[in-house]
PDB file of N, CA and C in Angstrom:
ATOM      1  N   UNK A   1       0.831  -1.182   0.000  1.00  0.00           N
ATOM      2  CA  UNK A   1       0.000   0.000   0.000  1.00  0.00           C
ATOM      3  C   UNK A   1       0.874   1.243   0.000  1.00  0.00           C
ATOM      4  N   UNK A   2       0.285   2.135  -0.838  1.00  0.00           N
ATOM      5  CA  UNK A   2       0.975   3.400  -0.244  1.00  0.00           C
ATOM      6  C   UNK A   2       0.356   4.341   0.479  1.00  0.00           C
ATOM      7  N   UNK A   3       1.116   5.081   1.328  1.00  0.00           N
ATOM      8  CA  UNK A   3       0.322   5.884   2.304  1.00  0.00           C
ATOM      9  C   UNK A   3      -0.200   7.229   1.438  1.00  0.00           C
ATOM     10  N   UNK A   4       0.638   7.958   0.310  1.00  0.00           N
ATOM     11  CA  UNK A   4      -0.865   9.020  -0.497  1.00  0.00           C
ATOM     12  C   UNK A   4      -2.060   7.837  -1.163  1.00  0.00           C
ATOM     13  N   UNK A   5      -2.179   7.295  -1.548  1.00  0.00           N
ATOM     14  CA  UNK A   5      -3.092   6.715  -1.995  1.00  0.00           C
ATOM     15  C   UNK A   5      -4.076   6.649  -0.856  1.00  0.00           C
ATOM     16  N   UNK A   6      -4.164   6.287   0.699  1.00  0.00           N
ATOM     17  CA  UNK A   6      -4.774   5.990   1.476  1.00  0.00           C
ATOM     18  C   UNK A   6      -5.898   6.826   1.885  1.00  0.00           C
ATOM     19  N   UNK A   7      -4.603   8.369   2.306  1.00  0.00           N
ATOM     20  CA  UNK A   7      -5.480   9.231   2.739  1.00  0.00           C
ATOM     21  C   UNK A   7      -4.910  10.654   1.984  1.00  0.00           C
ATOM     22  N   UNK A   8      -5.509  11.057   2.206  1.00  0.00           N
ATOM     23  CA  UNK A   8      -5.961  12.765   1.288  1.00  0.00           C
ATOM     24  C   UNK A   8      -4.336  13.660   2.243  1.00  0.00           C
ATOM     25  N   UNK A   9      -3.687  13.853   1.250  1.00  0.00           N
ATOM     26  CA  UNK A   9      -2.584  14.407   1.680  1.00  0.00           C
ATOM     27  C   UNK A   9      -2.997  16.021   2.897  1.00  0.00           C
ATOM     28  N   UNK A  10      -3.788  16.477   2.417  1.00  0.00           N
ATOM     29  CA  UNK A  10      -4.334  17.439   3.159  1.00  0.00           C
ATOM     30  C   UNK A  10      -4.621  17.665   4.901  1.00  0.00           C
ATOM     31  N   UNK A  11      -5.184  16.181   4.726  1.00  0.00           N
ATOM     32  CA  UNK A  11      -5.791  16.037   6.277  1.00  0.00           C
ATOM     33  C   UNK A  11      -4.102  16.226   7.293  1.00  0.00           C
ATOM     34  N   UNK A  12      -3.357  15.432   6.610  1.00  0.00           N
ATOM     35  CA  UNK A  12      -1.932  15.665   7.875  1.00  0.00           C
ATOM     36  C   UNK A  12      -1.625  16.811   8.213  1.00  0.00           C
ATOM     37  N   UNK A  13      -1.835  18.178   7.836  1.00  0.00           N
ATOM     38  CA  UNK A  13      -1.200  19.216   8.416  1.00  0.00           C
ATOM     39  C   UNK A  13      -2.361  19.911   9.172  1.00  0.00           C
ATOM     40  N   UNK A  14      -3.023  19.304   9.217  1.00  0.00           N
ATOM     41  CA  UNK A  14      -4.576  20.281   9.933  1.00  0.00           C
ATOM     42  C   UNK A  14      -3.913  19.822  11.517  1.00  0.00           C
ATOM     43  N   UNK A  15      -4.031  21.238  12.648  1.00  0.00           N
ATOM     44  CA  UNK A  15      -3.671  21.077  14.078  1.00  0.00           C
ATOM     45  C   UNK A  15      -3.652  19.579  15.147  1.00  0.00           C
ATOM     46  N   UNK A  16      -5.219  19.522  14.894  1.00  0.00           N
ATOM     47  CA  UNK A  16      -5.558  17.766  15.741  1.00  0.00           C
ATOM     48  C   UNK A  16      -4.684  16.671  14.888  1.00  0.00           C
ATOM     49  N   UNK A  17      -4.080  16.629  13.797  1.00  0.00           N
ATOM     50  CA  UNK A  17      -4.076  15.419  12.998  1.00  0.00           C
ATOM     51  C   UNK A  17      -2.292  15.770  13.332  1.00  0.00           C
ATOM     52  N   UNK A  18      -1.320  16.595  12.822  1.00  0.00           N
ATOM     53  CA  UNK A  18      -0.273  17.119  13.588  1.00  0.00           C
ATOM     54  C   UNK A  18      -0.035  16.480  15.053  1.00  0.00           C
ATOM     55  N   UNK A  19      -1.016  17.430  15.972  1.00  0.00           N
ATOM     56  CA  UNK A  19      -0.626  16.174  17.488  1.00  0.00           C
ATOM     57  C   UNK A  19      -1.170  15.052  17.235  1.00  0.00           C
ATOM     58  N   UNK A  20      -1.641  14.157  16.552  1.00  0.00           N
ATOM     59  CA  UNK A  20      -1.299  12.856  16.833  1.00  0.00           C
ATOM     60  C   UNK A  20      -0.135  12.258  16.424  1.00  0.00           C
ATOM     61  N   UNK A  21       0.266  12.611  15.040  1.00  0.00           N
ATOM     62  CA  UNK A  21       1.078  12.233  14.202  1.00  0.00           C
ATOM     63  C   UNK A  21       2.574  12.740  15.491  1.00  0.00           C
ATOM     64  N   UNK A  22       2.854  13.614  16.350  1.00  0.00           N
ATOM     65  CA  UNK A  22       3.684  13.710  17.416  1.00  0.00           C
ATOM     66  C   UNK A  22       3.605  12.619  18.522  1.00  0.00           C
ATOM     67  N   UNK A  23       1.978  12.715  18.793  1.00  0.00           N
ATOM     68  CA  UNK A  23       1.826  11.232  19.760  1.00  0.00           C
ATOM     69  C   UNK A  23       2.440   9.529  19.135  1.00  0.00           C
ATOM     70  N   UNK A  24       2.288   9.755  17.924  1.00  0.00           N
ATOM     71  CA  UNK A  24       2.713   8.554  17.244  1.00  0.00           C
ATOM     72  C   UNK A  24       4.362   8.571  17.590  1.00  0.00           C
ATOM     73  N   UNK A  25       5.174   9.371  17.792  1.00  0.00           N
ATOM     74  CA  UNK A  25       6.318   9.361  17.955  1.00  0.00           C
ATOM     75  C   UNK A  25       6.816   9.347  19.324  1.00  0.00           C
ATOM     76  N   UNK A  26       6.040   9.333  20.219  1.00  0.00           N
ATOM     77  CA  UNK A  26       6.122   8.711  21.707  1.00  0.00           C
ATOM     78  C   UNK A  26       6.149   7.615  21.974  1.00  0.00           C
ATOM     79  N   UNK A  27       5.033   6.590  20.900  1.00  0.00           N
ATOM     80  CA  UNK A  27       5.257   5.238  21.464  1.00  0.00           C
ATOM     81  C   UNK A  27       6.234   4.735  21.716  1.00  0.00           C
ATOM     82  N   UNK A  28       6.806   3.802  23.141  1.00  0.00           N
ATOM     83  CA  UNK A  28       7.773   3.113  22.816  1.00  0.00           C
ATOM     84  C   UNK A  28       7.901   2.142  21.954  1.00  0.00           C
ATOM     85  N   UNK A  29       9.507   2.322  21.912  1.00  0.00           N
ATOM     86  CA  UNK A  29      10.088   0.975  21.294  1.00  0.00           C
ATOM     87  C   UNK A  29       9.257  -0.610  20.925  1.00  0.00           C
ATOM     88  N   UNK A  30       9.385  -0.837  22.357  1.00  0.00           N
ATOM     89  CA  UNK A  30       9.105  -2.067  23.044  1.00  0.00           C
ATOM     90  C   UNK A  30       7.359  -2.033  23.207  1.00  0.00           C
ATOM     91  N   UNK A  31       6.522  -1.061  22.756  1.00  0.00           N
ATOM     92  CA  UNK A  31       5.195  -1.535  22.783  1.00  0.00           C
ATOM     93  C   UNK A  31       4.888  -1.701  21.520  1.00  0.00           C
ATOM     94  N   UNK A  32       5.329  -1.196  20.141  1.00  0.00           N
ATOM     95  CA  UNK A  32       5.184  -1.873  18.650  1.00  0.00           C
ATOM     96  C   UNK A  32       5.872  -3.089  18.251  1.00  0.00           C
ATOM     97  N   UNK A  33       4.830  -3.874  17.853  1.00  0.00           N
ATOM     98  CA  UNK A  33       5.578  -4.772  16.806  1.00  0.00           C
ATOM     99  C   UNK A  33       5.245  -4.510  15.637  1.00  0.00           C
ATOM    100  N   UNK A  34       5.880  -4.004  14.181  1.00  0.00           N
ATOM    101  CA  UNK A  34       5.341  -3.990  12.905  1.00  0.00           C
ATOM    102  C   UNK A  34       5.816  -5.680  12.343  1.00  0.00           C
ATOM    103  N   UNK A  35       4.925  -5.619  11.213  1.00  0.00           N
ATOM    104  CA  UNK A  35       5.317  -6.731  10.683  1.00  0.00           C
ATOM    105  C   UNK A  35       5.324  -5.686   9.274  1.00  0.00           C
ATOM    106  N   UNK A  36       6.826  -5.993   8.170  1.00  0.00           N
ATOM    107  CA  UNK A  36       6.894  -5.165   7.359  1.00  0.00           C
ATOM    108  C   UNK A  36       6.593  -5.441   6.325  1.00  0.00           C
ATOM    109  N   UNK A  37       6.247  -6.843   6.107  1.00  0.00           N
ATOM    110  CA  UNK A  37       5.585  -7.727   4.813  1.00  0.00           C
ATOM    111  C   UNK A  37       4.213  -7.021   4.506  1.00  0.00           C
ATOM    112  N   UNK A  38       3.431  -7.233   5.465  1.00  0.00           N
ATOM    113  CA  UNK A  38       2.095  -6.856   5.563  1.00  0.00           C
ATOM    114  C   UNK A  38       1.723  -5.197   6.077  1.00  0.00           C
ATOM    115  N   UNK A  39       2.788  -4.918   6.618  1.00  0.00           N
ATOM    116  CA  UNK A  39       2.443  -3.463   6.475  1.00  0.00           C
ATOM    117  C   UNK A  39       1.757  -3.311   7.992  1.00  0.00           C
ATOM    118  N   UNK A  40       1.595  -4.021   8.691  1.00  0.00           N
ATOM    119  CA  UNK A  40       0.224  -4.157   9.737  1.00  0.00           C
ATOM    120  C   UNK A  40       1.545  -3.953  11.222  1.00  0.00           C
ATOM    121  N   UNK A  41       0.578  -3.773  12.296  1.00  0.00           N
ATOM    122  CA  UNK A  41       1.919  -3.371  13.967  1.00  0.00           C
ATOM    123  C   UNK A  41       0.578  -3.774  14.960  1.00  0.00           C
ATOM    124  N   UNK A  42       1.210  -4.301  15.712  1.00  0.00           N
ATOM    125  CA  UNK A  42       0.377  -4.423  16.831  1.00  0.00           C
ATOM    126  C   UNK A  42       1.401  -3.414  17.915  1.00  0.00           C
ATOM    127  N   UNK A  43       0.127  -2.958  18.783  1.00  0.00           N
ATOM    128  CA  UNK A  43       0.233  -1.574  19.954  1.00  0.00           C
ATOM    129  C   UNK A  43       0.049  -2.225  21.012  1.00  0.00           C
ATOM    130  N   UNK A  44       0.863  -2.076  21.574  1.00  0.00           N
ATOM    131  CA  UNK A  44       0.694  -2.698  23.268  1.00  0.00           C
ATOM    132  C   UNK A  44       0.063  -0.747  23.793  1.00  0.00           C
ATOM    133  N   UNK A  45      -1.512  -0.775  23.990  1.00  0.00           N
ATOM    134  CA  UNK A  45      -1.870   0.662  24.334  1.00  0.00           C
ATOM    135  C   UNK A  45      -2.499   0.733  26.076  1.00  0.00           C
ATOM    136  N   UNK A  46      -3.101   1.236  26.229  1.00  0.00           N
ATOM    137  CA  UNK A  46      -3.767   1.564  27.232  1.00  0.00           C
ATOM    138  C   UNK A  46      -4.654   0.726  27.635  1.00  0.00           C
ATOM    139  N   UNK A  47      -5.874   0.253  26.635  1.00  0.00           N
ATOM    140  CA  UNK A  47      -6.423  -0.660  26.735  1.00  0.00           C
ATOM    141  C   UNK A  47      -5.728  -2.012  26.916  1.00  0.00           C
ATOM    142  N   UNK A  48      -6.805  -3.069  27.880  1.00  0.00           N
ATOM    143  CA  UNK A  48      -6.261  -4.399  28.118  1.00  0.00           C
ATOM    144  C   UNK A  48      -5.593  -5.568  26.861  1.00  0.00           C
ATOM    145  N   UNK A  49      -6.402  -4.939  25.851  1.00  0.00           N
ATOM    146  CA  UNK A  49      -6.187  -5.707  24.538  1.00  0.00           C
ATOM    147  C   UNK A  49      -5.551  -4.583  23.561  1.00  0.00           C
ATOM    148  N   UNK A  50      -4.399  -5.426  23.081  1.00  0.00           N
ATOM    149  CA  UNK A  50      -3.597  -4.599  22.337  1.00  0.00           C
ATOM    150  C   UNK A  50      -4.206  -3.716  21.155  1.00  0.00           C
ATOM    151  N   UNK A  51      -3.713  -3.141  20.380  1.00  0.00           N
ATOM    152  CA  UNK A  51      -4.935  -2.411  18.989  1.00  0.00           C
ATOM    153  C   UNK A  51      -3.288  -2.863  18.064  1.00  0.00           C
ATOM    154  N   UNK A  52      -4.813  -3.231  17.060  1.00  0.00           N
ATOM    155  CA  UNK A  52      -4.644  -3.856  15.820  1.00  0.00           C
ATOM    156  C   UNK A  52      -4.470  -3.069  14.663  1.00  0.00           C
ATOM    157  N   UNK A  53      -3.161  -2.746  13.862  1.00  0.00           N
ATOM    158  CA  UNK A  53      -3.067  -1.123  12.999  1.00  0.00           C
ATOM    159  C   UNK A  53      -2.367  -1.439  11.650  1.00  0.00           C
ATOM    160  N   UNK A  54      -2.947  -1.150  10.675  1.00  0.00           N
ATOM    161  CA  UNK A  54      -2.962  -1.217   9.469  1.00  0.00           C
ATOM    162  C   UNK A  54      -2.800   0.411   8.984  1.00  0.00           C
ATOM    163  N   UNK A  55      -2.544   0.735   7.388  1.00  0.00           N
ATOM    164  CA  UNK A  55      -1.982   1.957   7.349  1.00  0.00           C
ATOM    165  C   UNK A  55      -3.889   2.330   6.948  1.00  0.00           C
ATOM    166  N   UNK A  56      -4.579   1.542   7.169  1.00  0.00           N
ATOM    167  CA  UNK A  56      -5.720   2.698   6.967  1.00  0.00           C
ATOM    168  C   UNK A  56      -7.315   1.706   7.853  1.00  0.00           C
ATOM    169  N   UNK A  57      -6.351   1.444   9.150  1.00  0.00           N
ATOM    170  CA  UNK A  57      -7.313   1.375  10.153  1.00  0.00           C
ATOM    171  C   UNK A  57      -6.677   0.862  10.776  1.00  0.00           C
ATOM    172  N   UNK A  58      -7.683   1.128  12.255  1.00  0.00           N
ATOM    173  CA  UNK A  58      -6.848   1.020  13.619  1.00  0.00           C
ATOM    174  C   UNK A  58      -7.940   0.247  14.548  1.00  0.00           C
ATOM    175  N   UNK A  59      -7.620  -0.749  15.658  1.00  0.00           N
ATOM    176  CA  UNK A  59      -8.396  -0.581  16.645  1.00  0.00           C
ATOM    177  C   UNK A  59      -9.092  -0.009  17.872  1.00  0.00           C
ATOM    178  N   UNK A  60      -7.958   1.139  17.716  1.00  0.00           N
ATOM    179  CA  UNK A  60      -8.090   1.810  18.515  1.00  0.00           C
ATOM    180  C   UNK A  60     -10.248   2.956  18.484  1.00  0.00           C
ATOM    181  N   UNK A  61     -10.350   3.442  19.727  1.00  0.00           N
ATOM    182  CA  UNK A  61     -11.593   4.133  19.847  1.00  0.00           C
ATOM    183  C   UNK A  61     -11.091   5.560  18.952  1.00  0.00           C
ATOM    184  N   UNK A  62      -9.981   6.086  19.196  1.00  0.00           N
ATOM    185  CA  UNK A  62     -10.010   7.572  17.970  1.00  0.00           C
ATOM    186  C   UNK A  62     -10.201   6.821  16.631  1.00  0.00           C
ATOM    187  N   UNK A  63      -9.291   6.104  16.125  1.00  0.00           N
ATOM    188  CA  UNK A  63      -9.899   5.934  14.677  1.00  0.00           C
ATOM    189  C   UNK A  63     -11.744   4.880  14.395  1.00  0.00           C
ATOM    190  N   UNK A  64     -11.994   4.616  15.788  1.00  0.00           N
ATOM    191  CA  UNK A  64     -13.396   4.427  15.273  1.00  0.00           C
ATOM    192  C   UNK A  64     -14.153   4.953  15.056  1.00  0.00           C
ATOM    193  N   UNK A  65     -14.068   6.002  16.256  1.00  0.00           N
ATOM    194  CA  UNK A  65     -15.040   7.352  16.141  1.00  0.00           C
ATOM    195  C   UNK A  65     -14.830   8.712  15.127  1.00  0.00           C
ATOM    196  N   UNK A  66     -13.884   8.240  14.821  1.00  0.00           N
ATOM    197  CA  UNK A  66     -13.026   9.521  13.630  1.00  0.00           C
ATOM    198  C   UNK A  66     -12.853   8.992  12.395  1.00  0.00           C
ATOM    199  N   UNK A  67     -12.579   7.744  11.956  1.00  0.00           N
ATOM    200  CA  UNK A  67     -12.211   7.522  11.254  1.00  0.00           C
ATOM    201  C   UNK A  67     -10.644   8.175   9.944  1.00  0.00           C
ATOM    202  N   UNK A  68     -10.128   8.756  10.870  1.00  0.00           N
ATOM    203  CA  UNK A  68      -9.076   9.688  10.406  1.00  0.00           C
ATOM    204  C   UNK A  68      -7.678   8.738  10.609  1.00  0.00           C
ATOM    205  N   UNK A  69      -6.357   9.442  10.550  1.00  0.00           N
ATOM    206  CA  UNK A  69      -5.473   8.154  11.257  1.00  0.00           C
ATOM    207  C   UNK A  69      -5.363   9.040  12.476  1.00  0.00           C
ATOM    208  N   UNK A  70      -5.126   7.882  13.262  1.00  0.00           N
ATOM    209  CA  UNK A  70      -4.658   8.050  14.751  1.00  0.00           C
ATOM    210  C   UNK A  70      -3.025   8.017  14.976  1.00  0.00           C
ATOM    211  N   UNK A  71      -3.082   8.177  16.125  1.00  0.00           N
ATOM    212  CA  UNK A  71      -1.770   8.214  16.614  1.00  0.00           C
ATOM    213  C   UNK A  71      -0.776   7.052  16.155  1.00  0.00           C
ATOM    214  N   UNK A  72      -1.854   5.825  16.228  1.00  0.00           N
ATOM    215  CA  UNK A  72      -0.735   4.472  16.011  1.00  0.00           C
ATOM    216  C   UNK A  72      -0.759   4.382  14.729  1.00  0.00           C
ATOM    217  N   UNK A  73      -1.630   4.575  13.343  1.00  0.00           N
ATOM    218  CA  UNK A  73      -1.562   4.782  12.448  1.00  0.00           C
ATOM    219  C   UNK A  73      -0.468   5.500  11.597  1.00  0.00           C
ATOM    220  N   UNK A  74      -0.229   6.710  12.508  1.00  0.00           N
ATOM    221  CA  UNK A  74       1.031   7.768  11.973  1.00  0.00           C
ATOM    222  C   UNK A  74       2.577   6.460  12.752  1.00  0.00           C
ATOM    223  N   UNK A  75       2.311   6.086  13.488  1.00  0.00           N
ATOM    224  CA  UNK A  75       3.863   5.416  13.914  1.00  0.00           C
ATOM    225  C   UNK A  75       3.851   4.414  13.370  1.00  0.00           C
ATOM    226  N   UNK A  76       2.456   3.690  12.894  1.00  0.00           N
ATOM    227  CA  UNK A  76       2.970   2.241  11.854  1.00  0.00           C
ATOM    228  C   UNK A  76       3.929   2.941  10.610  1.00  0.00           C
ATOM    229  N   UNK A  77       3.280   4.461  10.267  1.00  0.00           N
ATOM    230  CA  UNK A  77       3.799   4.963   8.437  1.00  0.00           C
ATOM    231  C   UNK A  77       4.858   5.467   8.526  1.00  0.00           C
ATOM    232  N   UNK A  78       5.358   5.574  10.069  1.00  0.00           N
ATOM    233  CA  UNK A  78       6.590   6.130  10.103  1.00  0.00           C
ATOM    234  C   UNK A  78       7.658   4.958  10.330  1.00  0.00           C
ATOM    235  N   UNK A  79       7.573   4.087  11.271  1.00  0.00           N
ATOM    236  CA  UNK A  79       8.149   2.456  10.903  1.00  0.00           C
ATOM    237  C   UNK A  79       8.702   2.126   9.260  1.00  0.00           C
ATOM    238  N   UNK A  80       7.437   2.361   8.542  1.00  0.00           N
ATOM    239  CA  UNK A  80       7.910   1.927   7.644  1.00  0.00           C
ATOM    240  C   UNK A  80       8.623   2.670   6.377  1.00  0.00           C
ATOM    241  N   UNK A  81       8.646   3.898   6.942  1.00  0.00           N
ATOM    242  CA  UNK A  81       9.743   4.971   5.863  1.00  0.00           C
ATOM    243  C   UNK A  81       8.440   5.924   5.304  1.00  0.00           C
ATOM    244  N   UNK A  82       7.278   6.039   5.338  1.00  0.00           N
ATOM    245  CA  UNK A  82       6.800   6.607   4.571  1.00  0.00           C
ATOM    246  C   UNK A  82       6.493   8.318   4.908  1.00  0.00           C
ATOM    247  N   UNK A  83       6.786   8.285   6.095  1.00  0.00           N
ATOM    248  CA  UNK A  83       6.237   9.439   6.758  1.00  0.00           C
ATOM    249  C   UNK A  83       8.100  10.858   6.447  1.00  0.00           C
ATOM    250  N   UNK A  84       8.685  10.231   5.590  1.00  0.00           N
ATOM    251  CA  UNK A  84      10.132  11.089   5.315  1.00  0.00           C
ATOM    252  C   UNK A  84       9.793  12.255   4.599  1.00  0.00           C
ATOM    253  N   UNK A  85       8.716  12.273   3.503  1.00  0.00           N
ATOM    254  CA  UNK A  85       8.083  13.818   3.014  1.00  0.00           C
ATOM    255  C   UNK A  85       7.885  14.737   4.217  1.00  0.00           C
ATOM    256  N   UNK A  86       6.998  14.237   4.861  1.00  0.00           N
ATOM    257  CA  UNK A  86       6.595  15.004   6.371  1.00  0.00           C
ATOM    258  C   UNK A  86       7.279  16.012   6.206  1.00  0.00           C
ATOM    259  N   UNK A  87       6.463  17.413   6.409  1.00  0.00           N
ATOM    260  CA  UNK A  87       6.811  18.580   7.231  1.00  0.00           C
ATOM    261  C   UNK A  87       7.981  18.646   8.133  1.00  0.00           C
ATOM    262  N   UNK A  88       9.207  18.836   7.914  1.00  0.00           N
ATOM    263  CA  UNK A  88      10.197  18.716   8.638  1.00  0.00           C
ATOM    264  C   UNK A  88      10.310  19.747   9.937  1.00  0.00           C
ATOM    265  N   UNK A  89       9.763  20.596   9.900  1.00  0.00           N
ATOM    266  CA  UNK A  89       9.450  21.326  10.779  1.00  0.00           C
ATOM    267  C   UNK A  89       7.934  21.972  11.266  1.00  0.00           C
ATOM    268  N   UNK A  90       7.987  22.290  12.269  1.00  0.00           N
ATOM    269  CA  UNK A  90       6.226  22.378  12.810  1.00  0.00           C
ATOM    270  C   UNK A  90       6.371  23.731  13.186  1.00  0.00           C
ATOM    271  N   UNK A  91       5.812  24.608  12.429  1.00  0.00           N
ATOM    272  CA  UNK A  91       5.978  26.104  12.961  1.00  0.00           C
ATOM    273  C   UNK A  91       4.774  26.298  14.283  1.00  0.00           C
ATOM    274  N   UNK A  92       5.067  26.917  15.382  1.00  0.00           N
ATOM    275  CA  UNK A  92       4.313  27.007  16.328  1.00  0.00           C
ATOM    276  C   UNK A  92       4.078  28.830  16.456  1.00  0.00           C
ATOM    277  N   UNK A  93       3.276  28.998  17.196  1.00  0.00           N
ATOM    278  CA  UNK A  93       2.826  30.248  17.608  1.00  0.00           C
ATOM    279  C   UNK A  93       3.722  31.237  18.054  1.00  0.00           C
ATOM    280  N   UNK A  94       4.218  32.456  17.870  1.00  0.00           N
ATOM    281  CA  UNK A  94       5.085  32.701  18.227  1.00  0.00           C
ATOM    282  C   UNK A  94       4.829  34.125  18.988  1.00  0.00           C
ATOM    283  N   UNK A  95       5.118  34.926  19.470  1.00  0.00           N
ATOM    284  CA  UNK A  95       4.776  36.339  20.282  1.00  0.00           C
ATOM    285  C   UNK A  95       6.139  37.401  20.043  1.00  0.00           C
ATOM    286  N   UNK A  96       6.125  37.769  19.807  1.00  0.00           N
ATOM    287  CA  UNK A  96       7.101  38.841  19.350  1.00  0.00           C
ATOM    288  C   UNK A  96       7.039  40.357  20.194  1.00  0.00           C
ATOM    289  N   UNK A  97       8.179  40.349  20.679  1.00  0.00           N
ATOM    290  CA  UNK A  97       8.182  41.489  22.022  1.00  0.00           C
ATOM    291  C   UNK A  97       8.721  42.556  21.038  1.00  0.00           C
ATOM    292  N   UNK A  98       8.565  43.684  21.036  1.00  0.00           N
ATOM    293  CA  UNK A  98       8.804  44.994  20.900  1.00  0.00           C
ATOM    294  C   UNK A  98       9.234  46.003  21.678  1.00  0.00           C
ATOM    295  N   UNK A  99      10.624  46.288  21.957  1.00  0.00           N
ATOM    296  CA  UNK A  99      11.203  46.847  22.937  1.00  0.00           C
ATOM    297  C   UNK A  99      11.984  48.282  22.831  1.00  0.00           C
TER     298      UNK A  99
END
């Protein structure tokens, strides 16, 4: 699969979709397993039962109720090299003093 084909290049830079795609880069190490044949990772998450993540669905409750990618979604696409276009930098809010 490829990840533009999946989802609409657009949706990744919108604010909510940004922090997840950061939350995706918290997971540890040691709570993903990808498998790179299939493209697919199991999440050792919060819940008692692990979530089940494919590059265009998740088990998790955000991508049920959203149907968008979630957090573990963005760290399966980054596992597997795809997430290297990415916005290399995240411009944030900035305040500018005048003195």
């Amino acid at each position: 699969m490829v990840w533009s084909e999946i989802w609409d290049s657009s949706i990744h830079s919108l604010p909510e979709q940004v922090k997840r795609r950061l939350n995706g880069e918290k997971i540890k190490a040691d709570a993903i397993t990808v498998n790179v044949e299939d493209q697919t990772a199991v999440v050792v998450g919060s819940d008692p039962e692990p979530y089940r993540v494919s590059l265009s669905e998740c088990s998790c409750f955000d991508f049920a109720s959203r149907e968008w990618p979630c957090k573990h979604i963005y760290r399966l696409a980054s596992e597997l090299g795809m997430l290297e276009d990415w916005p290399p930098t995240i411009l944030r809010p900035c305040i500018f003093l005048e003195y």
